[in-house]
PDB file of N, CA and C in Angstrom:
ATOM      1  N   UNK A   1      55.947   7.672 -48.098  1.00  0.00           N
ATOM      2  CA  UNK A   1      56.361   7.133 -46.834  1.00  0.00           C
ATOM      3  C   UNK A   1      56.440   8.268 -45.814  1.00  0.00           C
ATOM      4  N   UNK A   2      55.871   8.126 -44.349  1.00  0.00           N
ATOM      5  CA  UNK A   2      55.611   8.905 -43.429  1.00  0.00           C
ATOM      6  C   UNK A   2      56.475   8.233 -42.458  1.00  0.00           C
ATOM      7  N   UNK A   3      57.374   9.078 -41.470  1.00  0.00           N
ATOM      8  CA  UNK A   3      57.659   8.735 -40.073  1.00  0.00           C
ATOM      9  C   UNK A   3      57.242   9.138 -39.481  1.00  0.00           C
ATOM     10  N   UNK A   4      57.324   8.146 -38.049  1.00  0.00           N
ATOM     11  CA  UNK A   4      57.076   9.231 -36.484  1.00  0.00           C
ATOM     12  C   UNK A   4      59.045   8.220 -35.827  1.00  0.00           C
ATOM     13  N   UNK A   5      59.033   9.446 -35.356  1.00  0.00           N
ATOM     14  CA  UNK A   5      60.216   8.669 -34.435  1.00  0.00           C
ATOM     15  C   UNK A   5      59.996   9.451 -32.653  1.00  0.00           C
ATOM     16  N   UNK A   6      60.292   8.661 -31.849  1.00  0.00           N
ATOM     17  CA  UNK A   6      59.879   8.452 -30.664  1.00  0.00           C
ATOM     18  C   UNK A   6      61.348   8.394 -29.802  1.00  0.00           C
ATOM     19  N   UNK A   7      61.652   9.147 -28.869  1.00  0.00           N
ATOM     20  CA  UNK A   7      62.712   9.107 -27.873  1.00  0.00           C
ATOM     21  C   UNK A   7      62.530   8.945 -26.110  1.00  0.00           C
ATOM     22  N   UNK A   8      63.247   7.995 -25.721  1.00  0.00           N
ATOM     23  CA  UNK A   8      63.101   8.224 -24.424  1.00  0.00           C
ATOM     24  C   UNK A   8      64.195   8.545 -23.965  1.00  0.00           C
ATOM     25  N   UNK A   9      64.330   9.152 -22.613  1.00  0.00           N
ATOM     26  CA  UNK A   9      65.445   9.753 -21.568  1.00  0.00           C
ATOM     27  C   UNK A   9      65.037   9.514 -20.569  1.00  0.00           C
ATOM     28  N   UNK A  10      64.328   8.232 -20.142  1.00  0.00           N
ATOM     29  CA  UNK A  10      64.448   8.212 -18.561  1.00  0.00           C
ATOM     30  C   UNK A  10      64.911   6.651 -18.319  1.00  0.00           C
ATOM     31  N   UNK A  11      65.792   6.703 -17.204  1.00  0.00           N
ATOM     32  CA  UNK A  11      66.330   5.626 -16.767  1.00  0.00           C
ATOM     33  C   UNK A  11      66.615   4.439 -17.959  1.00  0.00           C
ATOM     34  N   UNK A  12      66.148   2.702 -17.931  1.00  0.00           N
ATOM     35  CA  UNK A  12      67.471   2.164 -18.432  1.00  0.00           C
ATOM     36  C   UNK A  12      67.296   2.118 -19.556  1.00  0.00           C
ATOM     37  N   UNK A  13      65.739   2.757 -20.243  1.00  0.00           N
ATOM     38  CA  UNK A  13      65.829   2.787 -21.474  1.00  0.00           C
ATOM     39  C   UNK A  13      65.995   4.427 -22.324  1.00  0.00           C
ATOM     40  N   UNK A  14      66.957   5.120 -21.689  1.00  0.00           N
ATOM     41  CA  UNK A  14      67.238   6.376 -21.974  1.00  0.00           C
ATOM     42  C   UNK A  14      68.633   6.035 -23.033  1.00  0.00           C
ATOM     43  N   UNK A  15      68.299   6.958 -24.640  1.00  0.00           N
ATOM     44  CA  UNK A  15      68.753   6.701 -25.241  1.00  0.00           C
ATOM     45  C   UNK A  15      68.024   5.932 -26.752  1.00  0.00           C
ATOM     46  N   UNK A  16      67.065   5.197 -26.403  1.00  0.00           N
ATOM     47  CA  UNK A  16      66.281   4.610 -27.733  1.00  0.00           C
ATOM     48  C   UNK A  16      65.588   5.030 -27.942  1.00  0.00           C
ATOM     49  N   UNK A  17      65.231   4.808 -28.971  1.00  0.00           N
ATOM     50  CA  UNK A  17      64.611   5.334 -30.250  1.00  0.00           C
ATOM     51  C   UNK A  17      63.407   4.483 -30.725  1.00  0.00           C
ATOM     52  N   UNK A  18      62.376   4.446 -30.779  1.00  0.00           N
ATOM     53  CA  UNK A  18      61.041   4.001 -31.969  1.00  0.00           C
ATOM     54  C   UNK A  18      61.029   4.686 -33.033  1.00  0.00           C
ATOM     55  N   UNK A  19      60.760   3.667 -34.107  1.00  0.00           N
ATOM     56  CA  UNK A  19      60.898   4.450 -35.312  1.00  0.00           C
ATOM     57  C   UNK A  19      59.587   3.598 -35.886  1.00  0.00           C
ATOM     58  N   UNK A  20      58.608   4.410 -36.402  1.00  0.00           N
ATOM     59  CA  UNK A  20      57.202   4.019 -37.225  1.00  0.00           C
ATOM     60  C   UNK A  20      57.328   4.458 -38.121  1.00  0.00           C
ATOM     61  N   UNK A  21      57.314   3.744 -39.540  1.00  0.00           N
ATOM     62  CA  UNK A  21      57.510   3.951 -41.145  1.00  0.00           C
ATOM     63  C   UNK A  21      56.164   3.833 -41.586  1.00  0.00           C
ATOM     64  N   UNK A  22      55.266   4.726 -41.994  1.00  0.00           N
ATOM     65  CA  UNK A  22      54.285   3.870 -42.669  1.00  0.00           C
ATOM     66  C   UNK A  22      53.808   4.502 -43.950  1.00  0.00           C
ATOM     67  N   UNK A  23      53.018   4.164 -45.023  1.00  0.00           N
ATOM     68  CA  UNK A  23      53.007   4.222 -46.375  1.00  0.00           C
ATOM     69  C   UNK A  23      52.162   3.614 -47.013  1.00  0.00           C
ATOM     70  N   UNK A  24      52.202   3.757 -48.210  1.00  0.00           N
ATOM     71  CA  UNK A  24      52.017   2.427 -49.797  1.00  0.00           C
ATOM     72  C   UNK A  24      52.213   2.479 -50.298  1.00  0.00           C
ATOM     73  N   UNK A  25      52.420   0.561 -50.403  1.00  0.00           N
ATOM     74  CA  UNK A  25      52.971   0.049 -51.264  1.00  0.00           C
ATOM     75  C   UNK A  25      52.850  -0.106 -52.785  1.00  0.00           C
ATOM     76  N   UNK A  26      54.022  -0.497 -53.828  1.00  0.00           N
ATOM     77  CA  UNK A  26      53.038  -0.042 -55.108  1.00  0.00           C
ATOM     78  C   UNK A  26      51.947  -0.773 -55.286  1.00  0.00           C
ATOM     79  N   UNK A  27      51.570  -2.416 -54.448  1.00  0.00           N
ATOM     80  CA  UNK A  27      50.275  -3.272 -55.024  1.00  0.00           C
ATOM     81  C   UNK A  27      49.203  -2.150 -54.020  1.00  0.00           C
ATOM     82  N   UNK A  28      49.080  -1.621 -53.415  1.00  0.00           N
ATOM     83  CA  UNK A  28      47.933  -0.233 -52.966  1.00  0.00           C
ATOM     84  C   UNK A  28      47.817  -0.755 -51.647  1.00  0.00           C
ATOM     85  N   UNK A  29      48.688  -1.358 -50.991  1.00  0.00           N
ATOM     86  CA  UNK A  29      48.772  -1.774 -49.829  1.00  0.00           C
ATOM     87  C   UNK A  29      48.906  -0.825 -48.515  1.00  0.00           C
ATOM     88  N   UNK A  30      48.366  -0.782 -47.568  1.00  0.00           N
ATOM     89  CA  UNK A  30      49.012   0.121 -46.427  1.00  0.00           C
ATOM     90  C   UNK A  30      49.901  -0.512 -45.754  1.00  0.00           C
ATOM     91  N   UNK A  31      51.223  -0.351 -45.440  1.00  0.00           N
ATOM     92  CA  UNK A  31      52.318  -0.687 -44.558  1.00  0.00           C
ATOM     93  C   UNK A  31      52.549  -0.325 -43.101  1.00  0.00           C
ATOM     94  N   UNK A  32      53.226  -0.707 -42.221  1.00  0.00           N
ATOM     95  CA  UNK A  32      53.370  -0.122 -40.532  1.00  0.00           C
ATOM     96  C   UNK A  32      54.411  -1.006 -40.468  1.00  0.00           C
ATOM     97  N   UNK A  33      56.444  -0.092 -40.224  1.00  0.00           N
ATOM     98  CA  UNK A  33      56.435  -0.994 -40.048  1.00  0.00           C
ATOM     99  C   UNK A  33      57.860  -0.111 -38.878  1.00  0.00           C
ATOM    100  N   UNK A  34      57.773  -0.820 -37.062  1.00  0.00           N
ATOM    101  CA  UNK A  34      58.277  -0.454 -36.545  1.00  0.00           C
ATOM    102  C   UNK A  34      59.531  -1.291 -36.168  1.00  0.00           C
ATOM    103  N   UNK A  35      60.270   0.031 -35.746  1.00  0.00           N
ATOM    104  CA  UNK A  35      62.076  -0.795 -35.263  1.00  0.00           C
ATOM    105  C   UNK A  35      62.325  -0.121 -34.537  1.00  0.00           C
ATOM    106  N   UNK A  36      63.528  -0.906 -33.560  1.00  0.00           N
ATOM    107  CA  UNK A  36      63.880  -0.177 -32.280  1.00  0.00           C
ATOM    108  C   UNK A  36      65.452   0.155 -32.282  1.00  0.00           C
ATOM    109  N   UNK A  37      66.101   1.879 -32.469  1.00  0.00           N
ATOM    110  CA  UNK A  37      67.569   1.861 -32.635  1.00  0.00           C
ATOM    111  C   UNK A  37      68.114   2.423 -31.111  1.00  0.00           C
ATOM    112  N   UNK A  38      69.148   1.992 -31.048  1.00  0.00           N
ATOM    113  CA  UNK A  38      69.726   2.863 -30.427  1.00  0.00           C
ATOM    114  C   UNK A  38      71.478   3.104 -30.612  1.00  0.00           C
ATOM    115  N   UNK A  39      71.558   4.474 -31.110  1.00  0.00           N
ATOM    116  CA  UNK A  39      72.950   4.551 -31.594  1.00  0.00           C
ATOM    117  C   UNK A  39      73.080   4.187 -32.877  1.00  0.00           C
ATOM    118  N   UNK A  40      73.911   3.168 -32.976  1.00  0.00           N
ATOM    119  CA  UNK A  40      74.640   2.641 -34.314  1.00  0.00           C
ATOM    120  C   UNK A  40      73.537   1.095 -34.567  1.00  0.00           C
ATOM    121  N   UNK A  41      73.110   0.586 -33.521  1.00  0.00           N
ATOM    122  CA  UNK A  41      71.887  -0.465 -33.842  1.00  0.00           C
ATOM    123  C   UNK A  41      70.937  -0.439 -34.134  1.00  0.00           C
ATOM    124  N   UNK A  42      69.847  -1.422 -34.798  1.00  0.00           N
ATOM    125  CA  UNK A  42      68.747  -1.513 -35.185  1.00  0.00           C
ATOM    126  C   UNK A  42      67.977  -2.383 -35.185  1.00  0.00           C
ATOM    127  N   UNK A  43      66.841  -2.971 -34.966  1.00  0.00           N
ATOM    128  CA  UNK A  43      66.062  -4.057 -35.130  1.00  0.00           C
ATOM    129  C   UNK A  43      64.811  -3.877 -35.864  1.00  0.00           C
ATOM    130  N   UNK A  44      64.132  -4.805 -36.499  1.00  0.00           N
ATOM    131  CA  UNK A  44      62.866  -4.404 -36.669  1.00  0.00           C
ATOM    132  C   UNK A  44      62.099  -4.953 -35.877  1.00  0.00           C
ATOM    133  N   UNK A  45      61.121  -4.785 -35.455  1.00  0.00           N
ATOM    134  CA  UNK A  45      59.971  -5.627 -34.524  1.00  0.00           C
ATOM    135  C   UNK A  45      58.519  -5.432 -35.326  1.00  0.00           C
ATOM    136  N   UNK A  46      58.403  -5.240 -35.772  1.00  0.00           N
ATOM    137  CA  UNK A  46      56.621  -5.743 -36.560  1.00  0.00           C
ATOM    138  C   UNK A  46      56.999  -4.872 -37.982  1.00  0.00           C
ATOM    139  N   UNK A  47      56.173  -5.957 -38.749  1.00  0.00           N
ATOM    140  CA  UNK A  47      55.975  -5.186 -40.234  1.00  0.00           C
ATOM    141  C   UNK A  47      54.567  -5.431 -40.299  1.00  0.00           C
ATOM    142  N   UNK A  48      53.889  -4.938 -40.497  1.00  0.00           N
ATOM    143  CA  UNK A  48      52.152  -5.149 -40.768  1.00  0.00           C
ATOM    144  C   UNK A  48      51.901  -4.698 -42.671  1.00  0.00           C
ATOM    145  N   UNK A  49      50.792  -5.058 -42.956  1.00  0.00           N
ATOM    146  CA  UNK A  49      49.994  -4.981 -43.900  1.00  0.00           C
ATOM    147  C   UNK A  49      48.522  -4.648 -44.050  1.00  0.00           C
ATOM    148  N   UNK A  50      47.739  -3.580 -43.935  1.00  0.00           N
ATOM    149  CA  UNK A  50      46.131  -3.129 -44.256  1.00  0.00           C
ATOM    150  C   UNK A  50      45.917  -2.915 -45.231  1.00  0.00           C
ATOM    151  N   UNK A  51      44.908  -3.536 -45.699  1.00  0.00           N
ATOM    152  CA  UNK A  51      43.613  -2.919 -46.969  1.00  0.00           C
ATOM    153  C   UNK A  51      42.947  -1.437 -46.851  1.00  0.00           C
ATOM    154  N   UNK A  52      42.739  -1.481 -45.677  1.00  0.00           N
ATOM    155  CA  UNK A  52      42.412   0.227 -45.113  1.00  0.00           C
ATOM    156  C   UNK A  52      42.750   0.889 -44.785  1.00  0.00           C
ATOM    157  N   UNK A  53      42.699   2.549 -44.924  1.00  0.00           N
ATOM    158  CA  UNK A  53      43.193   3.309 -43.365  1.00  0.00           C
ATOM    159  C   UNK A  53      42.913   3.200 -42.203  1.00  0.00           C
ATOM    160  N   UNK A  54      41.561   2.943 -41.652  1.00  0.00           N
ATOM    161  CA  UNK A  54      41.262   2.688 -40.517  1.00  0.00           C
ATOM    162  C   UNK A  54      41.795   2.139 -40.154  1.00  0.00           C
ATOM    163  N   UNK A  55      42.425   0.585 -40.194  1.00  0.00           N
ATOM    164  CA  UNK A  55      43.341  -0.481 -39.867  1.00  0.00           C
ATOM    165  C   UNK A  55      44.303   0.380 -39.053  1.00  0.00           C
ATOM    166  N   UNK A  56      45.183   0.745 -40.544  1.00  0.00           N
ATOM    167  CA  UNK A  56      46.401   1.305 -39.720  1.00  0.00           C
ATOM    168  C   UNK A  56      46.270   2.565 -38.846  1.00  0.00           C
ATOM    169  N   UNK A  57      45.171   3.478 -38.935  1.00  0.00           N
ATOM    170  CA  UNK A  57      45.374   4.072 -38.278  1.00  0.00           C
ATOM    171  C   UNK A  57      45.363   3.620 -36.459  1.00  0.00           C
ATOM    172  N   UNK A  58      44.144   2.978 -36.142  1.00  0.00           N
ATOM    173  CA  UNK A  58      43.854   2.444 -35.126  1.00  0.00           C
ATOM    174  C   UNK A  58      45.051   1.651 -34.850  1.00  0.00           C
ATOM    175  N   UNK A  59      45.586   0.781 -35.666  1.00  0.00           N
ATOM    176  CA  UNK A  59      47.002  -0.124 -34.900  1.00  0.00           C
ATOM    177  C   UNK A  59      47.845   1.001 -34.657  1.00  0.00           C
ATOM    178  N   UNK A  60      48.062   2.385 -35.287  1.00  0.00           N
ATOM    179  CA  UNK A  60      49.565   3.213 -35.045  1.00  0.00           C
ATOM    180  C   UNK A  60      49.256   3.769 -33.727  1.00  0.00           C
ATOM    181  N   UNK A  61      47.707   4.484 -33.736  1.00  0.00           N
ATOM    182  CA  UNK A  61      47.158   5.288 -32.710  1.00  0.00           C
ATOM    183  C   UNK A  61      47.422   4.170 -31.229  1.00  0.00           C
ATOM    184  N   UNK A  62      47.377   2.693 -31.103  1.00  0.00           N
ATOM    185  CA  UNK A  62      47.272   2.166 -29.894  1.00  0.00           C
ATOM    186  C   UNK A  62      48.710   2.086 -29.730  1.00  0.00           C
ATOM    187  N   UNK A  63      49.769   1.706 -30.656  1.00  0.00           N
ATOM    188  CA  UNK A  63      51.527   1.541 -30.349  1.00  0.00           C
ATOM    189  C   UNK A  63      51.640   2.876 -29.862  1.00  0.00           C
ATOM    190  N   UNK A  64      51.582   4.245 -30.465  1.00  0.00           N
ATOM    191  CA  UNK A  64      52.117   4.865 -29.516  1.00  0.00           C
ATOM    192  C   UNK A  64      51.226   5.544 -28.466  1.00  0.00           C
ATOM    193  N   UNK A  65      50.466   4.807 -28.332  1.00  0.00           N
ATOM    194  CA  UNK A  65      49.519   5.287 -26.777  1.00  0.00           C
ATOM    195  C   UNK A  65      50.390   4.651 -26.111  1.00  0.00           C
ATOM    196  N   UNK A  66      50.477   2.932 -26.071  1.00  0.00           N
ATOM    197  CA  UNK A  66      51.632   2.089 -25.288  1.00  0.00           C
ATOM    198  C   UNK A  66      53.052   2.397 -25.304  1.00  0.00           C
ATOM    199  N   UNK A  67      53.417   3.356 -26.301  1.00  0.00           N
ATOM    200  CA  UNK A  67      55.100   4.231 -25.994  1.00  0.00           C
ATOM    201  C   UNK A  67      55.170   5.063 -24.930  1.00  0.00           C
ATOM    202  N   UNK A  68      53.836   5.846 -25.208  1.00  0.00           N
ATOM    203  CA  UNK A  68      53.640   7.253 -24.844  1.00  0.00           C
ATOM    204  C   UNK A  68      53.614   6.783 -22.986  1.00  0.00           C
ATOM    205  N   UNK A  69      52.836   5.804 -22.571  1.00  0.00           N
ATOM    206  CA  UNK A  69      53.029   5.214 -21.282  1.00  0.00           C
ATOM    207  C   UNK A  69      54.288   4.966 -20.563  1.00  0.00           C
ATOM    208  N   UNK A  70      55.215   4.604 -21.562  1.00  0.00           N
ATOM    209  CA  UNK A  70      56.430   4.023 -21.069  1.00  0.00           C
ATOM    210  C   UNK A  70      57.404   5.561 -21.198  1.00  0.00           C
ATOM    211  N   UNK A  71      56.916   6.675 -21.555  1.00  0.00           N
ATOM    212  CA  UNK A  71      57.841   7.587 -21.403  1.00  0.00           C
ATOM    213  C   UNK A  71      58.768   8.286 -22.206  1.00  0.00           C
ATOM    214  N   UNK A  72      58.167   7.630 -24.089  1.00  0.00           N
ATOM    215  CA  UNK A  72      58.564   8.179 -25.014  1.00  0.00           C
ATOM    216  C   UNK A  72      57.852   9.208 -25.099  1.00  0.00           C
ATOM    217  N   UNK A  73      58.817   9.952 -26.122  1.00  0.00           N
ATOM    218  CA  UNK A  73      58.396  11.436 -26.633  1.00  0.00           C
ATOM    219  C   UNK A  73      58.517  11.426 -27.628  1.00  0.00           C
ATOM    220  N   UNK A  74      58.035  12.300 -28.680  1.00  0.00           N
ATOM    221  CA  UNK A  74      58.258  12.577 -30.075  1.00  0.00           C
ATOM    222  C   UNK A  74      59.975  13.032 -29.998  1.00  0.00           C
ATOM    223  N   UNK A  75      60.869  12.942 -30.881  1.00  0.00           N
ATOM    224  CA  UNK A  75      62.288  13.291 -31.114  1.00  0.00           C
ATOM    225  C   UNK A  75      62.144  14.697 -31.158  1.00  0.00           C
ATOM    226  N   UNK A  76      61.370  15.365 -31.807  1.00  0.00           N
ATOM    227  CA  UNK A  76      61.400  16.530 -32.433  1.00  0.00           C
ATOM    228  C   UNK A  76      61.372  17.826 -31.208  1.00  0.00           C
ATOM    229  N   UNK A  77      60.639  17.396 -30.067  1.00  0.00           N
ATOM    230  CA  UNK A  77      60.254  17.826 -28.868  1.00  0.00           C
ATOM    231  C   UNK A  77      61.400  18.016 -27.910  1.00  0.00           C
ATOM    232  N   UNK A  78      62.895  17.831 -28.148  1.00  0.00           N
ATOM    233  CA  UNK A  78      64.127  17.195 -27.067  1.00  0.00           C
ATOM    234  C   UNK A  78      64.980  18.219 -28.025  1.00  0.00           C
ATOM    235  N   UNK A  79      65.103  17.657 -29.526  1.00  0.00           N
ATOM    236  CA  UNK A  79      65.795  18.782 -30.213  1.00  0.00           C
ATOM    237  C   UNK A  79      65.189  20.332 -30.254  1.00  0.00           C
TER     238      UNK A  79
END
């Protein structure tokens, strides 16, 4: 299992967090599966499933192109 986690600090969504889990599963499955925290909360918002890498790579590569727009950053980049 691999993360990316994602932070923003500007205006009203300063403070949350994206969090992308992805992996496989033991049936040889590829997984993607993102949630949105902030603080002490959590949600999940998509769990996906691929047969391929390509799949997931191309679905992870377009979510955080569409983060990266809205003004997230990698976490690691702030600490």
């Amino acid at each position: 299992m691999a993360e990316i986690l994602l932070t923003n600090s500007t205006g009203s969504r300063r403070g949350n967090f994206i969090q992308y889990e992805y992996g496989e599963d033991l049936f040889g499955y590829l997984y993607l599966d993102i949630a949105r925290r902030k603080k002490h909360r959590a949600r999940k918002l998509k769990s996906m499933l691929f047969q391929n890498a390509r799949d997931l790579i191309v679905t992870l590569d377009l979510e955080l192109y569409r983060k990266e727009n809205l003004n997230y950053i990698h976490a690691n980049e702030i600490y």
